[in-house]
C-alpha atoms as a PDB file:
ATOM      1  CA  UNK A   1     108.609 118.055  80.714  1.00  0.00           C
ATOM      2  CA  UNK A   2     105.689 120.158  81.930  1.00  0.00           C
ATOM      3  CA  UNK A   3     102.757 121.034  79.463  1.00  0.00           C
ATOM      4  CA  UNK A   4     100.131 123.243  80.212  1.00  0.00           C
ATOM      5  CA  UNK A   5      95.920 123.351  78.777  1.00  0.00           C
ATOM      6  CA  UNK A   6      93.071 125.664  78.795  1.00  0.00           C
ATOM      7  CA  UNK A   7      93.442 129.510  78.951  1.00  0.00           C
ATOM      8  CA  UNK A   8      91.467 131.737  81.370  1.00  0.00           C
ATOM      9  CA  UNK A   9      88.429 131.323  78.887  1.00  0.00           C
ATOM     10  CA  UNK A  10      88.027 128.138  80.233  1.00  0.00           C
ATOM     11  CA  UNK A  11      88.837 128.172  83.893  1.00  0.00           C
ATOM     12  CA  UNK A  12      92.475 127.500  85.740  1.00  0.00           C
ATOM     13  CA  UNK A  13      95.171 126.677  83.590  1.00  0.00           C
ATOM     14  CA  UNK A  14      96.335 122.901  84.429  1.00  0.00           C
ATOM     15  CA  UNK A  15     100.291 122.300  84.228  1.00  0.00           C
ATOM     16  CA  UNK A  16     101.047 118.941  83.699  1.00  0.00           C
ATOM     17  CA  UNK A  17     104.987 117.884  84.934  1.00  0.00           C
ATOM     18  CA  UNK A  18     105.997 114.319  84.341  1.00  0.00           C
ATOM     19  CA  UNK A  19     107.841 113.713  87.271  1.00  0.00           C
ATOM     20  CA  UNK A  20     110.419 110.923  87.345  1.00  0.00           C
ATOM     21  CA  UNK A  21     111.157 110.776  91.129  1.00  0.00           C
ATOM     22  CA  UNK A  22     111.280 112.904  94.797  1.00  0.00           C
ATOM     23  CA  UNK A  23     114.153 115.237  94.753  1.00  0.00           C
ATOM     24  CA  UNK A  24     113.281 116.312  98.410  1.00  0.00           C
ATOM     25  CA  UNK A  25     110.576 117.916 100.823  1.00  0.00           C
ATOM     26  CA  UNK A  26     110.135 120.586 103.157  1.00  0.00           C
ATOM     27  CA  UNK A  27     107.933 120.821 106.569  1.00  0.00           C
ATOM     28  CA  UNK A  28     106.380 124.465 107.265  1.00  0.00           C
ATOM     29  CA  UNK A  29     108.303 125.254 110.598  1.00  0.00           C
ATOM     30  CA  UNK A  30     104.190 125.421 111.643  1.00  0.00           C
ATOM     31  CA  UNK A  31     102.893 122.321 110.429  1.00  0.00           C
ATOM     32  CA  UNK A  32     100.467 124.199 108.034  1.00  0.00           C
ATOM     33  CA  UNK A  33     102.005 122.331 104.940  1.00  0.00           C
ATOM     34  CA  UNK A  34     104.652 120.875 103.113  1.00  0.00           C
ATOM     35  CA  UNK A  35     106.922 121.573  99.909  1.00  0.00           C
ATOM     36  CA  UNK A  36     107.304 118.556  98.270  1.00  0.00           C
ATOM     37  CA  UNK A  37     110.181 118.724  94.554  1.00  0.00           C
ATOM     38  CA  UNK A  38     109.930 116.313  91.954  1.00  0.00           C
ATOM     39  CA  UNK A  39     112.264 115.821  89.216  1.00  0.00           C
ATOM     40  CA  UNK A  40     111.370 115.818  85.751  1.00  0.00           C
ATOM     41  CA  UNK A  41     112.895 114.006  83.071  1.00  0.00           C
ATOM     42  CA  UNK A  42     115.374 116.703  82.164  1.00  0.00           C
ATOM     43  CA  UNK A  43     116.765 117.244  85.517  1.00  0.00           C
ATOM     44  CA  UNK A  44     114.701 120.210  86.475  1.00  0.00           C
ATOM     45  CA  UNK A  45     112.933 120.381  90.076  1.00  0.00           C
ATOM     46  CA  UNK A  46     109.093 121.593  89.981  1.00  0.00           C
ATOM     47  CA  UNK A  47     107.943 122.377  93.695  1.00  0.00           C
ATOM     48  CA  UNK A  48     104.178 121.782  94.976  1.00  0.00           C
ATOM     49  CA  UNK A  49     103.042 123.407  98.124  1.00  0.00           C
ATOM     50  CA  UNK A  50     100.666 121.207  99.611  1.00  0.00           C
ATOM     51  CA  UNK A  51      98.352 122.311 103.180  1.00  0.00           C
ATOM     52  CA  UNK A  52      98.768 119.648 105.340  1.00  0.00           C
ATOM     53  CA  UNK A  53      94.992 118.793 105.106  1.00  0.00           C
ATOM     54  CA  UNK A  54      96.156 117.708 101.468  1.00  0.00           C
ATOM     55  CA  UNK A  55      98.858 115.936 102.740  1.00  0.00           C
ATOM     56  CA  UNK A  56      96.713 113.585 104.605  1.00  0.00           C
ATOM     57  CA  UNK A  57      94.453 113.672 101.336  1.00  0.00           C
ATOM     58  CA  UNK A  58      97.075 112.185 100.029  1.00  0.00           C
ATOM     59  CA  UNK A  59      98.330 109.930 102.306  1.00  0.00           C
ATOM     60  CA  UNK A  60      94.631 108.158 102.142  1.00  0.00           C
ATOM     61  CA  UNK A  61      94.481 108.142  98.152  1.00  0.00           C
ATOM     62  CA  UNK A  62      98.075 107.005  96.990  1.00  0.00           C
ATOM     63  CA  UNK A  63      97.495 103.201  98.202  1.00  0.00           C
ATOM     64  CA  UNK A  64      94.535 103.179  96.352  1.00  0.00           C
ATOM     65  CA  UNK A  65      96.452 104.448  93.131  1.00  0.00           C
ATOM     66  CA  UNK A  66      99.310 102.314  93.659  1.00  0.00           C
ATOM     67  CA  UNK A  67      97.281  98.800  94.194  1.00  0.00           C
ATOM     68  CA  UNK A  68      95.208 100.348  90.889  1.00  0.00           C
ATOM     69  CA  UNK A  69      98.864 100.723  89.059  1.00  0.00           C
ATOM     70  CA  UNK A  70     100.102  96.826  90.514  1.00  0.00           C
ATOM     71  CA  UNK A  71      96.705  95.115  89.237  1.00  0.00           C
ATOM     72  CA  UNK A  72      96.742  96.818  85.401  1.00  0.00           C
ATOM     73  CA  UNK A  73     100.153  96.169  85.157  1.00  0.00           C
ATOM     74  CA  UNK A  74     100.012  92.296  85.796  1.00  0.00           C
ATOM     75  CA  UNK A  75      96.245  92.354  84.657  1.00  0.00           C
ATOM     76  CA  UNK A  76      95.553  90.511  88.368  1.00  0.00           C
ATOM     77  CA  UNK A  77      92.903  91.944  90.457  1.00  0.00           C
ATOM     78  CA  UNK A  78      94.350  90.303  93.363  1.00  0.00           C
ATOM     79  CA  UNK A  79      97.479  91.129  93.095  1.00  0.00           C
ATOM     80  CA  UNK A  80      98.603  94.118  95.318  1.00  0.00           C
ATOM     81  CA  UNK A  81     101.792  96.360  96.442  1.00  0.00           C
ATOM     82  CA  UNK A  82     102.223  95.388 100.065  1.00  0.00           C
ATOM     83  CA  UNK A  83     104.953  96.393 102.490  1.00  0.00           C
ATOM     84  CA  UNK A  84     107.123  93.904 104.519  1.00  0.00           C
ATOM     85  CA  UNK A  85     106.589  94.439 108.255  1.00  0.00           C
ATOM     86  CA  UNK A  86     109.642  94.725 110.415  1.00  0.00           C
ATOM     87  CA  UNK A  87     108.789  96.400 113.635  1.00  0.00           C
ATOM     88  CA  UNK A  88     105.590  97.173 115.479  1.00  0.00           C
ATOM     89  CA  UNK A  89     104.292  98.503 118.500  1.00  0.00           C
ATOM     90  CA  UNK A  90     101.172  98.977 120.173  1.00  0.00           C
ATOM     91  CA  UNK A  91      99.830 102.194 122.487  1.00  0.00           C
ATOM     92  CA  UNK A  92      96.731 103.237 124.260  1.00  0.00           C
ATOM     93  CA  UNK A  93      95.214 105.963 122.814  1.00  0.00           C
ATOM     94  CA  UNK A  94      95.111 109.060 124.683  1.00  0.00           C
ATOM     95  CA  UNK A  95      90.989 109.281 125.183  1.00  0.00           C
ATOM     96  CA  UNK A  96      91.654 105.702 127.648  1.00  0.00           C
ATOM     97  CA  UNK A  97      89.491 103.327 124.664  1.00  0.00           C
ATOM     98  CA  UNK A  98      91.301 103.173 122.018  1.00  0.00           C
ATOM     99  CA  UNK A  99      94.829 100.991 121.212  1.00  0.00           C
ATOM    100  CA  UNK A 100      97.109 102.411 118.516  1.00  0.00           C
ATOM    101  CA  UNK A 101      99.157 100.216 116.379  1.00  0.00           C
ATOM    102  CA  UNK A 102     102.283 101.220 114.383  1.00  0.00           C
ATOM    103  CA  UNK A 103     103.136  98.946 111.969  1.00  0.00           C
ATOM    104  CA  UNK A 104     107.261  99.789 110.518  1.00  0.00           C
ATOM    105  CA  UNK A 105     108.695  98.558 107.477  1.00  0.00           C
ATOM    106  CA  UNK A 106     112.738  98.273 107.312  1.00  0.00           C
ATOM    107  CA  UNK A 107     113.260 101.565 105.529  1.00  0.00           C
ATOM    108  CA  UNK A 108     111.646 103.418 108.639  1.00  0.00           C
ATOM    109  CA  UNK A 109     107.986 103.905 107.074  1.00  0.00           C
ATOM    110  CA  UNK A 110     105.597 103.597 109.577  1.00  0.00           C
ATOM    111  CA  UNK A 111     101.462 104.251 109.319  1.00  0.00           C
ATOM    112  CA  UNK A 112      99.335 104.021 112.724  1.00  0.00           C
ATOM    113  CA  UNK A 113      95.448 103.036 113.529  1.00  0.00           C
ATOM    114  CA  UNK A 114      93.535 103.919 115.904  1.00  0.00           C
ATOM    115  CA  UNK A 115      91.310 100.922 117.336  1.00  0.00           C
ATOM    116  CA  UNK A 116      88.263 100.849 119.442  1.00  0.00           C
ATOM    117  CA  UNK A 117      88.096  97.589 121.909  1.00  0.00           C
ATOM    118  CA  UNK A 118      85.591  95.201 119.461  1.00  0.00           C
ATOM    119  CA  UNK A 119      88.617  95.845 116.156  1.00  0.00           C
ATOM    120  CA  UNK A 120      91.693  95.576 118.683  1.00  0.00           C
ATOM    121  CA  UNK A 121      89.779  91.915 119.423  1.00  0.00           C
ATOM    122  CA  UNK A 122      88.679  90.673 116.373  1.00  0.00           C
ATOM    123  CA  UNK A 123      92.512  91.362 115.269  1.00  0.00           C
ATOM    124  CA  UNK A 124      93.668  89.775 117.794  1.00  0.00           C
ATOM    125  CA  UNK A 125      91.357  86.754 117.761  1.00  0.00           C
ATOM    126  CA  UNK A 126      92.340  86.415 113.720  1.00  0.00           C
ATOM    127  CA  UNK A 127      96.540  86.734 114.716  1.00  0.00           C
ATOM    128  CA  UNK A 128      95.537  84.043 116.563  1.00  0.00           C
ATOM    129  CA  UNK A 129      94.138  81.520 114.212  1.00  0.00           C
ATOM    130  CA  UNK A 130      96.050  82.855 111.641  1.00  0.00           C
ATOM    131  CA  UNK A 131      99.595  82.622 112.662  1.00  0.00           C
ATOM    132  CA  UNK A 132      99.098  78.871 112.906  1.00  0.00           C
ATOM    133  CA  UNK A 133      98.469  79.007 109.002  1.00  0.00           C
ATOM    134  CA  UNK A 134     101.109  81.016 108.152  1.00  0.00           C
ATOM    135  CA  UNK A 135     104.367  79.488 105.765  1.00  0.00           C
ATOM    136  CA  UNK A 136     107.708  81.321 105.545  1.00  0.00           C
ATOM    137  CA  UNK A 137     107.621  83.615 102.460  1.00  0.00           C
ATOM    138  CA  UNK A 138     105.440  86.635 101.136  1.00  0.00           C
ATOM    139  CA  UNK A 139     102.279  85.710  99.148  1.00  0.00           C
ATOM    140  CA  UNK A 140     103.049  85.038  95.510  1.00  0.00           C
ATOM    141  CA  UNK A 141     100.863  87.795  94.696  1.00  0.00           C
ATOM    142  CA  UNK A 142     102.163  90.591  96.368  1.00  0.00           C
ATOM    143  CA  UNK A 143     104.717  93.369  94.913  1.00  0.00           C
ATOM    144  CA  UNK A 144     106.807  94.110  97.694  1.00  0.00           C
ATOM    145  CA  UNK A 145     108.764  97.321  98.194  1.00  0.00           C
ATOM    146  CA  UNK A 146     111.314  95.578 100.133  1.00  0.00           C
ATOM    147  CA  UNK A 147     111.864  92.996  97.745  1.00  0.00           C
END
């Protein structure tokens, strides 16, 4: 269902689509941007070009909206949607300083960082300590997508 507000009177029109799911997406044979089609609730696909600038826009913004979404919905603030870690690997970066560490969940979604010499140790010095802590099982108060 898609509604629309304001006219030209009042600036751009804004088109609101309630989208249901991801029916696909679509990488510029450039890398300028991608197509991404949702699904409404009647079936129909709606289509958003977005420049790949926005893409990382929102790459950076939907954790933040989806920890927002886990902690209203079980009125928790420190509850949070966390992914289960299956693979990893680590990389030096390509200016000689920097380490780069993938972190892959089962379903093949993978996010890097970059990290300068003081993080990479300080992560390394807390892996450390805290993998002598650690108890089979996720945290109680974590969502998982893998569940």
């Amino acid at each position: 269902m898609a509604s629309s507000s304001g006219s030209d009177r009042d600036g751009p029109t804004r088109i609101l689509v309630e989208a249901v799911g991801i029916a696909c997406y679509r990488v510029a044979g450039d890398g300028s941007s991608a197509e991404l089609a949702f699904v409404d609730a009647s079936g129909a696909e709606v289509a958003v070009t977005i420049p790949q600038e926005g893409i990382g826009s929102l790459i950076v913004t939907l954790p933040t909206i989806m920890d927002q979404l886990v902690r209203r919905s079980r009125a928790d603030l420190g509850a949070r949607f966390v992914f289960g870690a299956a693979d990893w690997r680590l990389e030096l970066g390509s200016d000689g300083d920097s380490l780069i560490l993938t972190l892959e969940t089962a379903d093949r979604f993978r996010v890097s960082f970059a990290l300068g010499p003081e993080p990479a140790r300080r992560i390394g010095q807390a892996l450390t300590r805290g993998a002598e802590r650690l108890t089979p099982g996720r945290p109680a108060d974590a969502l998982s997508v893998l569940q």
